[in-house]
Each structure stands twice: as C-alpha cells, then as structure tokens.
N, C-alpha and C. Protein backbone atom coordinates (compact mmCIF):
# COMPACT_ATOMS: atom_id res chain seq x y z
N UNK A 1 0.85 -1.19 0.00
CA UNK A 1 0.00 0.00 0.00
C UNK A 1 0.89 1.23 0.00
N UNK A 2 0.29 2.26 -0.85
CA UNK A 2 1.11 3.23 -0.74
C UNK A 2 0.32 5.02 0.14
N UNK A 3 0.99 5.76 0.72
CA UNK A 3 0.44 6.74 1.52
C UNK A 3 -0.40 7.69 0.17
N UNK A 4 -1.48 8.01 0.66
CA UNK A 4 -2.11 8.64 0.58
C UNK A 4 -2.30 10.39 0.96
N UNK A 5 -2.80 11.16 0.06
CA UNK A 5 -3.24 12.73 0.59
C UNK A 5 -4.45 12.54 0.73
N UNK A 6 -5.34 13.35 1.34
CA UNK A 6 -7.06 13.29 1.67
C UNK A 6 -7.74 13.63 -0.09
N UNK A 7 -7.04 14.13 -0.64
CA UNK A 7 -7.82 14.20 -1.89
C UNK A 7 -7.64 12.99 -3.14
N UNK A 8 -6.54 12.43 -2.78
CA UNK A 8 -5.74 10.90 -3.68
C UNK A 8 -7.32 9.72 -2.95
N UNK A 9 -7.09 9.94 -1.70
CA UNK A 9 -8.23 8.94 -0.88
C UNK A 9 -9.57 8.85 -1.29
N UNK A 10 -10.03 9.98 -0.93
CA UNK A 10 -11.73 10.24 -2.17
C UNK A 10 -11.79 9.37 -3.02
N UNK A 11 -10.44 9.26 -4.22
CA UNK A 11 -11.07 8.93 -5.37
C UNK A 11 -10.78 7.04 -4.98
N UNK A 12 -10.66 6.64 -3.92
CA UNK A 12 -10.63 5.21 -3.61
C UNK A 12 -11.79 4.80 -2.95
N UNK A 13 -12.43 6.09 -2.34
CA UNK A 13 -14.01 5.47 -1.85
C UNK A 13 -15.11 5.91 -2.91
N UNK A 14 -14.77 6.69 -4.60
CA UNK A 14 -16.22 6.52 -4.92
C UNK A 14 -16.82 5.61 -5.65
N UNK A 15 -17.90 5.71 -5.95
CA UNK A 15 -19.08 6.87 -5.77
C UNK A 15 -18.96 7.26 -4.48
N UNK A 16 -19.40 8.95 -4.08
CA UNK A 16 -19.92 9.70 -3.30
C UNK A 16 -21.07 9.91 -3.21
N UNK A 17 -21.76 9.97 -1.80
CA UNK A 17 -22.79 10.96 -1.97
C UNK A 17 -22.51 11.94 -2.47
N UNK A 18 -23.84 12.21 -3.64
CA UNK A 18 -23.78 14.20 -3.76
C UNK A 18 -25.23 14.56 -3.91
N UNK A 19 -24.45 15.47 -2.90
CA UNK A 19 -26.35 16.31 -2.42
C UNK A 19 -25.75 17.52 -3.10
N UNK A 20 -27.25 18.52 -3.46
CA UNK A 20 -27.48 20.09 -3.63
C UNK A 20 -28.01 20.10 -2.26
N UNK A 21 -27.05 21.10 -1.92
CA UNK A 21 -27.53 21.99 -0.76
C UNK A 21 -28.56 23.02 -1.30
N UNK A 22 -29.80 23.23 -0.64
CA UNK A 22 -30.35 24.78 -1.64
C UNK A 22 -30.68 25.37 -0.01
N UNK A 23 -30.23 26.89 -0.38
CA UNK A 23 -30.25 27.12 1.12
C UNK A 23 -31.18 29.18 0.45
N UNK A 24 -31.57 29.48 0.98
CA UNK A 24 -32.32 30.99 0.78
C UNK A 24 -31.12 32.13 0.76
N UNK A 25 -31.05 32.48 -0.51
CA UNK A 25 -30.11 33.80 -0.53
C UNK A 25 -30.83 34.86 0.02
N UNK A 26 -30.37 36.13 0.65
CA UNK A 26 -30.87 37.26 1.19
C UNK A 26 -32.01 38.07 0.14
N UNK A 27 -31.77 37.98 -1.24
CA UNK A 27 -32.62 38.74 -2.06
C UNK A 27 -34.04 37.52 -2.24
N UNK A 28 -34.08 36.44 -1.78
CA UNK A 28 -35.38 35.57 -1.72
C UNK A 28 -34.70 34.36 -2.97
N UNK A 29 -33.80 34.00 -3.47
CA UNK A 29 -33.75 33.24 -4.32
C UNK A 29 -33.11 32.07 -3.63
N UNK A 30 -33.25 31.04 -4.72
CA UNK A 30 -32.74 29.90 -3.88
C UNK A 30 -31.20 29.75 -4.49
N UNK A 31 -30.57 29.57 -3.60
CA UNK A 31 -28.79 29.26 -3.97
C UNK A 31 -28.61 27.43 -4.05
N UNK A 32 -27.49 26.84 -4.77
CA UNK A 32 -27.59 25.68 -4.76
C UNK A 32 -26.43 25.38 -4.54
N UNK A 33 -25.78 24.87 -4.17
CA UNK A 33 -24.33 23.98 -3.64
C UNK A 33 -24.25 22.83 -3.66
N UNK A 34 -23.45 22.28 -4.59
CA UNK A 34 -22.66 20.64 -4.44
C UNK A 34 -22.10 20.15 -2.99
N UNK A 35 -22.74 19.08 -2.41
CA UNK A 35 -21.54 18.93 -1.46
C UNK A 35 -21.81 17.28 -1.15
N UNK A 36 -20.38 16.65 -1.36
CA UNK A 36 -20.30 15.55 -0.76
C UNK A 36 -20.04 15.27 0.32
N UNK A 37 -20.08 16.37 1.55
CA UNK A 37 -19.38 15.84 2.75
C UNK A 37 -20.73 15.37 3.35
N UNK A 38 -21.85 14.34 3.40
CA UNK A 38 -23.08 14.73 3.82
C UNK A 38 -23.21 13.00 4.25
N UNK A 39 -23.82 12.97 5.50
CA UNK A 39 -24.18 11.85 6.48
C UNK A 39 -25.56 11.86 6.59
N UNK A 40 -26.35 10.64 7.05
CA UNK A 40 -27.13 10.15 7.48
C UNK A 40 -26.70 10.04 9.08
N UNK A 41 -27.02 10.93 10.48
CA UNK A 41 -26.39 10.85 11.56
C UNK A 41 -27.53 10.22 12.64
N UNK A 42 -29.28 10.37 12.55
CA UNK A 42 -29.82 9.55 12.79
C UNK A 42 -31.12 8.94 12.65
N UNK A 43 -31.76 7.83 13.02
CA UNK A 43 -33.16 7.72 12.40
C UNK A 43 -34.43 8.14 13.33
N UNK A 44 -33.97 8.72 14.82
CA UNK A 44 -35.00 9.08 15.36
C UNK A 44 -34.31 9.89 16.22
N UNK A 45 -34.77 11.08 16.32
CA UNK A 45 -35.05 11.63 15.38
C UNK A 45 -34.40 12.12 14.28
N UNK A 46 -34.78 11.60 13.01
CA UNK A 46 -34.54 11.68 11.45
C UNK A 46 -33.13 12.80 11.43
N UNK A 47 -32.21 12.65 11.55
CA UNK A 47 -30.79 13.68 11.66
C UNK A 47 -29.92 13.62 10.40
N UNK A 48 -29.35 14.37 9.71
CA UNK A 48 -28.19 14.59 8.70
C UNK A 48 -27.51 15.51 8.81
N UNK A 49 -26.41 15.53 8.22
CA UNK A 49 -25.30 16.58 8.46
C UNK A 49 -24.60 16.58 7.35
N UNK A 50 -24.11 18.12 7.19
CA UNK A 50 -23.29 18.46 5.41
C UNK A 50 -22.23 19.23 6.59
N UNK A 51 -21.07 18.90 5.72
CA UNK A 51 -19.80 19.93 6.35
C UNK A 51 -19.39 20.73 4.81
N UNK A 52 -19.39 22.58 5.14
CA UNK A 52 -19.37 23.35 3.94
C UNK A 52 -17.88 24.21 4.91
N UNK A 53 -17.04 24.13 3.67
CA UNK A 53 -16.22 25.17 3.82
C UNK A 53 -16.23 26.22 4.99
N UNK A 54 -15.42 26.77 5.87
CA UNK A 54 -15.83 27.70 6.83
C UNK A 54 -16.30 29.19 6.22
N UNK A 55 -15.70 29.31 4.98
CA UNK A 55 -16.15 30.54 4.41
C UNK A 55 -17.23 30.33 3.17
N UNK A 56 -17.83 29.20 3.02
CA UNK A 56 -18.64 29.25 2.41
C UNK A 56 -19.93 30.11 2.23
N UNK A 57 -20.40 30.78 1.68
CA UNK A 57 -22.08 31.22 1.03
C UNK A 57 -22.71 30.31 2.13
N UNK A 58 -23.47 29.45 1.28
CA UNK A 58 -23.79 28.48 1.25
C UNK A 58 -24.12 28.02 3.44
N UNK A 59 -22.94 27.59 3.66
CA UNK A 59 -23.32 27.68 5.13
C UNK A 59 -23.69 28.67 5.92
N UNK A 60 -23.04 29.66 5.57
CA UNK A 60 -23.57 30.94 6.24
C UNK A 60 -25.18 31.68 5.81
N UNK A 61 -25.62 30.99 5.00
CA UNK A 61 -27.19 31.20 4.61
C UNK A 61 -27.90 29.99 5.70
N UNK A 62 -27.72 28.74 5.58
CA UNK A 62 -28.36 27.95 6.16
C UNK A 62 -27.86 28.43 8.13
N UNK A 63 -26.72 28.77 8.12
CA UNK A 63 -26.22 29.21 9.45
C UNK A 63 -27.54 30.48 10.08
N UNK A 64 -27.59 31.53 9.19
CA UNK A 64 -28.37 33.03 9.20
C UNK A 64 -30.00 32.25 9.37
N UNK A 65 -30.16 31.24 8.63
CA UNK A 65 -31.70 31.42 8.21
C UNK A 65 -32.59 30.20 9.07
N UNK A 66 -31.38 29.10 9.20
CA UNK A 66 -31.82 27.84 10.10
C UNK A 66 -32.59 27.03 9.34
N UNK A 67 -32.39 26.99 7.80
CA UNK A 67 -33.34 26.27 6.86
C UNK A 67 -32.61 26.01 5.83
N UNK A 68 -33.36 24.44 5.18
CA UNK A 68 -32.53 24.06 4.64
C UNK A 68 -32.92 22.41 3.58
N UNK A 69 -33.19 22.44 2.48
CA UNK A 69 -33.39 21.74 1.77
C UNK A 69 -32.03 21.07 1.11
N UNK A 70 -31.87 19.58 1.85
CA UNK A 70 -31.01 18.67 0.94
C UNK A 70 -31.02 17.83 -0.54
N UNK A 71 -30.96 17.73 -1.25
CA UNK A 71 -31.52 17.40 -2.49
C UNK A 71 -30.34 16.55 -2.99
N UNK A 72 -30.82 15.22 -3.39
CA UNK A 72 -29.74 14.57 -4.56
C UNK A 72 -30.20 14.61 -5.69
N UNK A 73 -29.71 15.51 -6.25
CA UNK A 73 -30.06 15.89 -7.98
C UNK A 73 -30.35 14.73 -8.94
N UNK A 74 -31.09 15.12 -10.12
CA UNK A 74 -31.11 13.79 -10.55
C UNK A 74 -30.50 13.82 -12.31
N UNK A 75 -29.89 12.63 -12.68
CA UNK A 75 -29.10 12.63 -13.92
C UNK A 75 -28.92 13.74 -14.63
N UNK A 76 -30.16 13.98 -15.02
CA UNK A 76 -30.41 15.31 -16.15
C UNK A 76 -29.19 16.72 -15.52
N UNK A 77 -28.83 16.41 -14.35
CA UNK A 77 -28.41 17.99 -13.86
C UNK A 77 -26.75 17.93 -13.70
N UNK A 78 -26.16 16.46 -14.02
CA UNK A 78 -25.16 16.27 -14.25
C UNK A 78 -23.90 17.53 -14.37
N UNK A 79 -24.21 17.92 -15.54
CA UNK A 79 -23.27 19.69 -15.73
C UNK A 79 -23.51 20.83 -15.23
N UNK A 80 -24.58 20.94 -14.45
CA UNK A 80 -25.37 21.98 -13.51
C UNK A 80 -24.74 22.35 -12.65
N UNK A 81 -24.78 20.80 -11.63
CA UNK A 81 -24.21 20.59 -10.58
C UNK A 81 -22.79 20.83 -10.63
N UNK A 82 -21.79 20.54 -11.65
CA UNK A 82 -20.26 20.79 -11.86
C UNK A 82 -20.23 22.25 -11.82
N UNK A 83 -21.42 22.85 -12.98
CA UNK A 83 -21.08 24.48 -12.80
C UNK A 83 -21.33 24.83 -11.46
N UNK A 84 -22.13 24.57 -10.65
CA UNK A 84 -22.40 25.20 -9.69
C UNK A 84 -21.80 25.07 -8.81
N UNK A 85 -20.93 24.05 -8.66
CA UNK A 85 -19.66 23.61 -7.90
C UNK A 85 -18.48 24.48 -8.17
N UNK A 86 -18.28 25.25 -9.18
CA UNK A 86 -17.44 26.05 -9.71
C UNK A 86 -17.51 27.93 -9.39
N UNK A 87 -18.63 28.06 -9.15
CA UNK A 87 -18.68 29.52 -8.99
C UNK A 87 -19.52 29.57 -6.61
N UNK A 88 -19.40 31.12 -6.54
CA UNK A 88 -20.16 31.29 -5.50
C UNK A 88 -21.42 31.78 -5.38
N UNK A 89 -22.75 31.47 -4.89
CA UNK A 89 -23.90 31.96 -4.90
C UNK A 89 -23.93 33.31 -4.49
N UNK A 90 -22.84 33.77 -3.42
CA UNK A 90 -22.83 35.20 -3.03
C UNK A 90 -22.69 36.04 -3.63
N UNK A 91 -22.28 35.82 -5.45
CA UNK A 91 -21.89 36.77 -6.09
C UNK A 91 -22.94 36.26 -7.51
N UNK A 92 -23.51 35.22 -7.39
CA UNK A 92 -23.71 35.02 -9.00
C UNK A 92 -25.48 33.95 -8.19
N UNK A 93 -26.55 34.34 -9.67
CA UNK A 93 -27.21 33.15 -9.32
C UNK A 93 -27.49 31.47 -10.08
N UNK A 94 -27.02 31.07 -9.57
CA UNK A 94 -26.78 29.68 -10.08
C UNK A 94 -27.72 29.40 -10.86
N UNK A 95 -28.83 29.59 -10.20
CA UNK A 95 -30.47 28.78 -11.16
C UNK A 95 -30.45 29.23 -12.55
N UNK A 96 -30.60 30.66 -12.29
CA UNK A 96 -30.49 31.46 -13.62
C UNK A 96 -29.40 31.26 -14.33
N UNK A 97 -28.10 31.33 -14.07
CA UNK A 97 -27.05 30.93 -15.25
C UNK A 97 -27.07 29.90 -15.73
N UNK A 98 -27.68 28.90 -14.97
CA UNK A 98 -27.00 27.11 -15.59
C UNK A 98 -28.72 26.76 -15.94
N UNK A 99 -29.78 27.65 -16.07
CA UNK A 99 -30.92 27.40 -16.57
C UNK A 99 -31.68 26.16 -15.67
N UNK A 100 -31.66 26.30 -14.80
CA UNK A 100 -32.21 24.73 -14.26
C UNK A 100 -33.53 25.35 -13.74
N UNK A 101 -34.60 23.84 -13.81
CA UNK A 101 -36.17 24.59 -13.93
C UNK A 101 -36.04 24.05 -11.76
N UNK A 102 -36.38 24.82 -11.28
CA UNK A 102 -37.05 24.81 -9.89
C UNK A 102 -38.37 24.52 -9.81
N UNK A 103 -38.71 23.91 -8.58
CA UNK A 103 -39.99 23.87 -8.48
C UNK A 103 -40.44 23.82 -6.67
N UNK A 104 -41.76 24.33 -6.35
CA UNK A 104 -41.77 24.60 -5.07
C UNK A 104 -42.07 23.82 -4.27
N UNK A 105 -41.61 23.27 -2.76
CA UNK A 105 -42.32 22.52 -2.01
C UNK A 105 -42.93 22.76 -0.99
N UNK A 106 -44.56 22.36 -0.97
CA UNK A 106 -45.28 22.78 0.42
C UNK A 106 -44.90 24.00 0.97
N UNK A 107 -45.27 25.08 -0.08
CA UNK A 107 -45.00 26.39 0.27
C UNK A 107 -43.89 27.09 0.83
N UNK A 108 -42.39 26.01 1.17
CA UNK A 108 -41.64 26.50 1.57
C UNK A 108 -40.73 27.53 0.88
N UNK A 109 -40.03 29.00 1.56
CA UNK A 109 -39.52 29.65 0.66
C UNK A 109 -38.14 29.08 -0.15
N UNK A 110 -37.56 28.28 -0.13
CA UNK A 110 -36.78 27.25 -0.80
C UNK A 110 -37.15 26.62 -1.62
N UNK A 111 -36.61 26.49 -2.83
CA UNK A 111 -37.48 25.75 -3.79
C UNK A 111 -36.06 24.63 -4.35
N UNK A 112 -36.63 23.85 -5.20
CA UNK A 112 -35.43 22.59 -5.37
C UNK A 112 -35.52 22.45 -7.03
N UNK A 113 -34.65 21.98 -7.32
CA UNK A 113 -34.88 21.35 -9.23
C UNK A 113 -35.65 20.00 -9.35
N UNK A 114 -36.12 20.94 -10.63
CA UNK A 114 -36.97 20.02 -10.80
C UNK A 114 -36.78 18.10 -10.98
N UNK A 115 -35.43 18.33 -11.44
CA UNK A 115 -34.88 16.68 -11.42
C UNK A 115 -34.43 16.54 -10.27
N UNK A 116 -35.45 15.91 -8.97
CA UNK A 116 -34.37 15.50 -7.88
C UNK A 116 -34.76 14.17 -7.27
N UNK A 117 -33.82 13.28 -7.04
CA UNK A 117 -34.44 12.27 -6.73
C UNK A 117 -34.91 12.35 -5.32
N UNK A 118 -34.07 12.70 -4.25
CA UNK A 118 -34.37 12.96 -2.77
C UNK A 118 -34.30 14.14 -2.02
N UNK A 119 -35.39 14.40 -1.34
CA UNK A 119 -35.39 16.41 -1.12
C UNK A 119 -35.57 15.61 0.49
N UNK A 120 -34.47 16.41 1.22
CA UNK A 120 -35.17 16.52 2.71
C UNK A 120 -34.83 17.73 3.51
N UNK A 121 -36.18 17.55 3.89
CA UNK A 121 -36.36 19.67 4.57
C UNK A 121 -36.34 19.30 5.55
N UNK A 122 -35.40 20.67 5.74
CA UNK A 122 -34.28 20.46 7.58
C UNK A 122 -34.34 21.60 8.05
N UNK A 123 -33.90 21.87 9.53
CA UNK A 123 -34.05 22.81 10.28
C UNK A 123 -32.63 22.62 10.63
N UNK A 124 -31.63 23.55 11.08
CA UNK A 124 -30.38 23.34 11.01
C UNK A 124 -30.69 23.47 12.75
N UNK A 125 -29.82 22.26 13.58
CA UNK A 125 -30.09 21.98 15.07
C UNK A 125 -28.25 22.42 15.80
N UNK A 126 -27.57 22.28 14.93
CA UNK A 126 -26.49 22.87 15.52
C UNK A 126 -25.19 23.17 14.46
N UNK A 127 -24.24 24.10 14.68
CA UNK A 127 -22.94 23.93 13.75
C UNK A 127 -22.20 23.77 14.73
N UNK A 128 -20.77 22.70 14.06
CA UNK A 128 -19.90 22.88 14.61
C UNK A 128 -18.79 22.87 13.97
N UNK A 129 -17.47 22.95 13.90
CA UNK A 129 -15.93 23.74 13.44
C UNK A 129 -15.43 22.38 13.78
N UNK A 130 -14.98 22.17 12.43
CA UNK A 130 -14.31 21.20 11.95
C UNK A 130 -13.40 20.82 11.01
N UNK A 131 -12.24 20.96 11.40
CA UNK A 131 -10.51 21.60 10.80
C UNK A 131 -11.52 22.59 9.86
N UNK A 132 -10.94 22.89 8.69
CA UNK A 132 -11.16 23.57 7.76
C UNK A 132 -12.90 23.81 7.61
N UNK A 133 -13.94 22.81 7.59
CA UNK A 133 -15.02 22.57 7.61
C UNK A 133 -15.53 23.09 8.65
N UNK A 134 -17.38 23.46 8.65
CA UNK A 134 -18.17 23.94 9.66
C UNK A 134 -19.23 22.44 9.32
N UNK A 135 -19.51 21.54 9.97
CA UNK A 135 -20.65 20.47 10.38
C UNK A 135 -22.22 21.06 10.49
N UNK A 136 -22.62 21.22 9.68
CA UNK A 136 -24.26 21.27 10.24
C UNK A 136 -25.16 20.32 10.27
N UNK A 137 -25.70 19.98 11.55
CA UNK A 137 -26.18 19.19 12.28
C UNK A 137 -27.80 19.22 11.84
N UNK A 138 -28.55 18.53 10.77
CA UNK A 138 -30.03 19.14 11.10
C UNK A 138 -30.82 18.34 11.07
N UNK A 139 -32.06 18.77 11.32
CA UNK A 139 -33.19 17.71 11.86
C UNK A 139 -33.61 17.80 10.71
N UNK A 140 -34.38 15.92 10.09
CA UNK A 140 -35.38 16.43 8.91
C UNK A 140 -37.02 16.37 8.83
N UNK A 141 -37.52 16.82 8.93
CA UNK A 141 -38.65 17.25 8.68
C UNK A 141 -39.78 16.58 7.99
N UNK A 142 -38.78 16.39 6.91
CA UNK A 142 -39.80 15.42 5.38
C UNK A 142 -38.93 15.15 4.78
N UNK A 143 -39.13 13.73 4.34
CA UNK A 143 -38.03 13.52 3.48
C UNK A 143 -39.21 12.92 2.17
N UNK A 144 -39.13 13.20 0.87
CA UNK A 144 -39.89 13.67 -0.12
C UNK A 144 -38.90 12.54 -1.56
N UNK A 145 -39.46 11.36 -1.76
CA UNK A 145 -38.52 10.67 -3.37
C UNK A 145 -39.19 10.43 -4.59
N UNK A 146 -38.04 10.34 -5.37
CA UNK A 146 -39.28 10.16 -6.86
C UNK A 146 -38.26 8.74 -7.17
N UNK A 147 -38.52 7.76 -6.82
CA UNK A 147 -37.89 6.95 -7.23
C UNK A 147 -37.94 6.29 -8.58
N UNK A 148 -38.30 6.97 -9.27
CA UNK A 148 -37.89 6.68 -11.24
C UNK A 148 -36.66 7.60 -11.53
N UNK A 149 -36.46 8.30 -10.39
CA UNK A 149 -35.11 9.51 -10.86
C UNK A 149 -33.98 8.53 -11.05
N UNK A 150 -33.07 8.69 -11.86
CA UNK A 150 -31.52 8.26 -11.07
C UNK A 150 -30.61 9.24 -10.45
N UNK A 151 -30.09 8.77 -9.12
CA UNK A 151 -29.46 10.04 -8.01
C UNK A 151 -28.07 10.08 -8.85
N UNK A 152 -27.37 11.22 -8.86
CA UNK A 152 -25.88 11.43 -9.12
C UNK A 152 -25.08 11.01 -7.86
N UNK A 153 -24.13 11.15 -8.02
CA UNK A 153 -22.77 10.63 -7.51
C UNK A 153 -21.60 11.25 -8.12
N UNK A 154 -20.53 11.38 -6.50
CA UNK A 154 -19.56 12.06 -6.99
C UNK A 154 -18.18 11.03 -7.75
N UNK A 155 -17.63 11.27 -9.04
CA UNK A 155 -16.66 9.90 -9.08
C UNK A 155 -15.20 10.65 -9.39
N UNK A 156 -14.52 10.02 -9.43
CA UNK A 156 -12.78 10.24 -9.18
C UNK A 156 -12.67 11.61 -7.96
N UNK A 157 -12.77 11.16 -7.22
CA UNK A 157 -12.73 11.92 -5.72
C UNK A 157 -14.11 13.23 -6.53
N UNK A 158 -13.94 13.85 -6.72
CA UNK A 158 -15.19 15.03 -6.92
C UNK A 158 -14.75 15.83 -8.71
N UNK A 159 -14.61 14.96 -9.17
CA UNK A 159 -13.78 15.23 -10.49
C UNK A 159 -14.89 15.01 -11.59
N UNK A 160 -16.26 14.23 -11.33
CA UNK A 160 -17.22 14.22 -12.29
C UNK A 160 -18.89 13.75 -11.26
N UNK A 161 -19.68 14.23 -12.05
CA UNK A 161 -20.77 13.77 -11.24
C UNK A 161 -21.69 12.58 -12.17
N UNK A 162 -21.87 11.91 -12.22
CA UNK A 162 -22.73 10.75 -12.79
C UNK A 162 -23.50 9.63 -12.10
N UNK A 163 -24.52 8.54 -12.36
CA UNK A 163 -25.14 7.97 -11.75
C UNK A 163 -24.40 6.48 -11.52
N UNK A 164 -24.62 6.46 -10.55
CA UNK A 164 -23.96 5.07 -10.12
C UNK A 164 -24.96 3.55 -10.71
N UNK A 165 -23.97 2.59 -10.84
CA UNK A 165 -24.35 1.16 -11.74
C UNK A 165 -24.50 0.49 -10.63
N UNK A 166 -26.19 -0.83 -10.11
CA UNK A 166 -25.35 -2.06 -9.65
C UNK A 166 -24.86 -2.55 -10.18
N UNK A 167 -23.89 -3.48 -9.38
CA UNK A 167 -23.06 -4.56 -10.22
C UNK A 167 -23.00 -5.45 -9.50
C-alpha cells in the first residue's frame, strides 16, 4: 500500500454521496451547492449533516436562516451541478445561469430542481468547526422521493458527477 493525501483517498471510496444543498439567498432566491461531505447521523429523530467550507455562502445562509433543503439531484443535472460547484452563490445566481427549472415545495420559501431524486427539509439543530469545515447538524422534517429519478454521484474523488451502476 502506498500513503495517501485526503484528496488521492476520495477517489478510492467513490461513488460519493452528492447532495445540492439549496439554502435561501438574502434577495429571496434559492442558492444551490454541491456537497459531498453529507451523512445520514440519525433515524430518530430523522438527523443529517453536510460539512461546507468555513467561508462558504452556502453555510452561512443555512447558518443566518436555520433552513434548509437537501436534495440529490437527478441525472439530467449532471453539468449543472459541476457548474455550480465552480462559482459562489454570493456573487452570482446559479439557477439562472445554468438554466435549471425549480420547483416549489409545500410552500416553503426554498425551492429545489426540478430533477431531484431525494429532497429533505431540515431545520439546522447545531454547527460545529471542523478543521477547515463547519458540520451542520439538522433535523429532517420530510423527506420527499421520486424513485424513477436516477441520483448522481460524486466519481474520481469530486472530479465528475454521474449515476452510479449495480453490479
């Protein structure tokens, strides 16, 4: 075996989870974020957790607002999700540049794309600081599937997003 860096390692555990974070920008729009750092933490009550950059957008909206829609995108959004992984919501709006159709749930002011296979609406229950990373801790609420979607996945550590094969 040979040593490893944390980013050489990734690409030995994927597929990844990859969720869209969509979290409420200040002007009312919805912002969207790639993130694979994201757990299942428990089943009663229903708990998950995403760790975002400490200077991220993105956390500091769900940090400000305490709300928070997880979403695993579905096939169709494949290059969406890469662009949107590439720029910051604080300065640019994702939906609108990369054209992706939204749609609303149960009146919440967060809205999600329309291709998603799994949406779960969260209340953010705690952050915490974690090396480089901030942990948000949240409760879910509803968890909402379309199971004809196929979910993306992150592959060669976070280098492409596509749907995972059984085998």
């Amino acid at each position: 075996m040979k040593e490893l860096n944390i980013m050489e390692a990734t690409v030995y555990t994927s597929p990844n989870p990859l969720t869209l974070i969509c979290s409420q920008n200040k002007d009312g729009t919805t912002n969207l974020a790639p993130i694979c750092f994201f757990s299942y933490l428990s089943f009663n009550p229903p708990m998950v957790g995403f760790a975002a950059g400490k200077q991220s957008h993105t956390g500091k909206r769900v940090r400000e607002t305490g709300k928070v829609i997880i979403t695993v995108p579905g096939e169709s959004m494949a290059d969406a999700v890469m662009a949107c992984g590439s720029s910051t919501g604080a300065s640019k709006n994702k939906v609108s540049e990369n054209n992706i159709e939204m749609i609303s749930i149960d009146g919440r002011d967060i809205q999600i794309p329309a291709d998603t296979r799994l949406a779960m609406i969260a209340t953010l229950q705690q952050a915490t600081e974690v090396g480089d990373h901030i942990l948000h801790v949240c409760q879910v609420e509803k968890f909402l599937g379309n199971e004809n979607t196929k979910g993306l996945y992150a592959w060669k550590g976070f280098g492409k997003a596509a749907p995972a094969e059984e085998g």
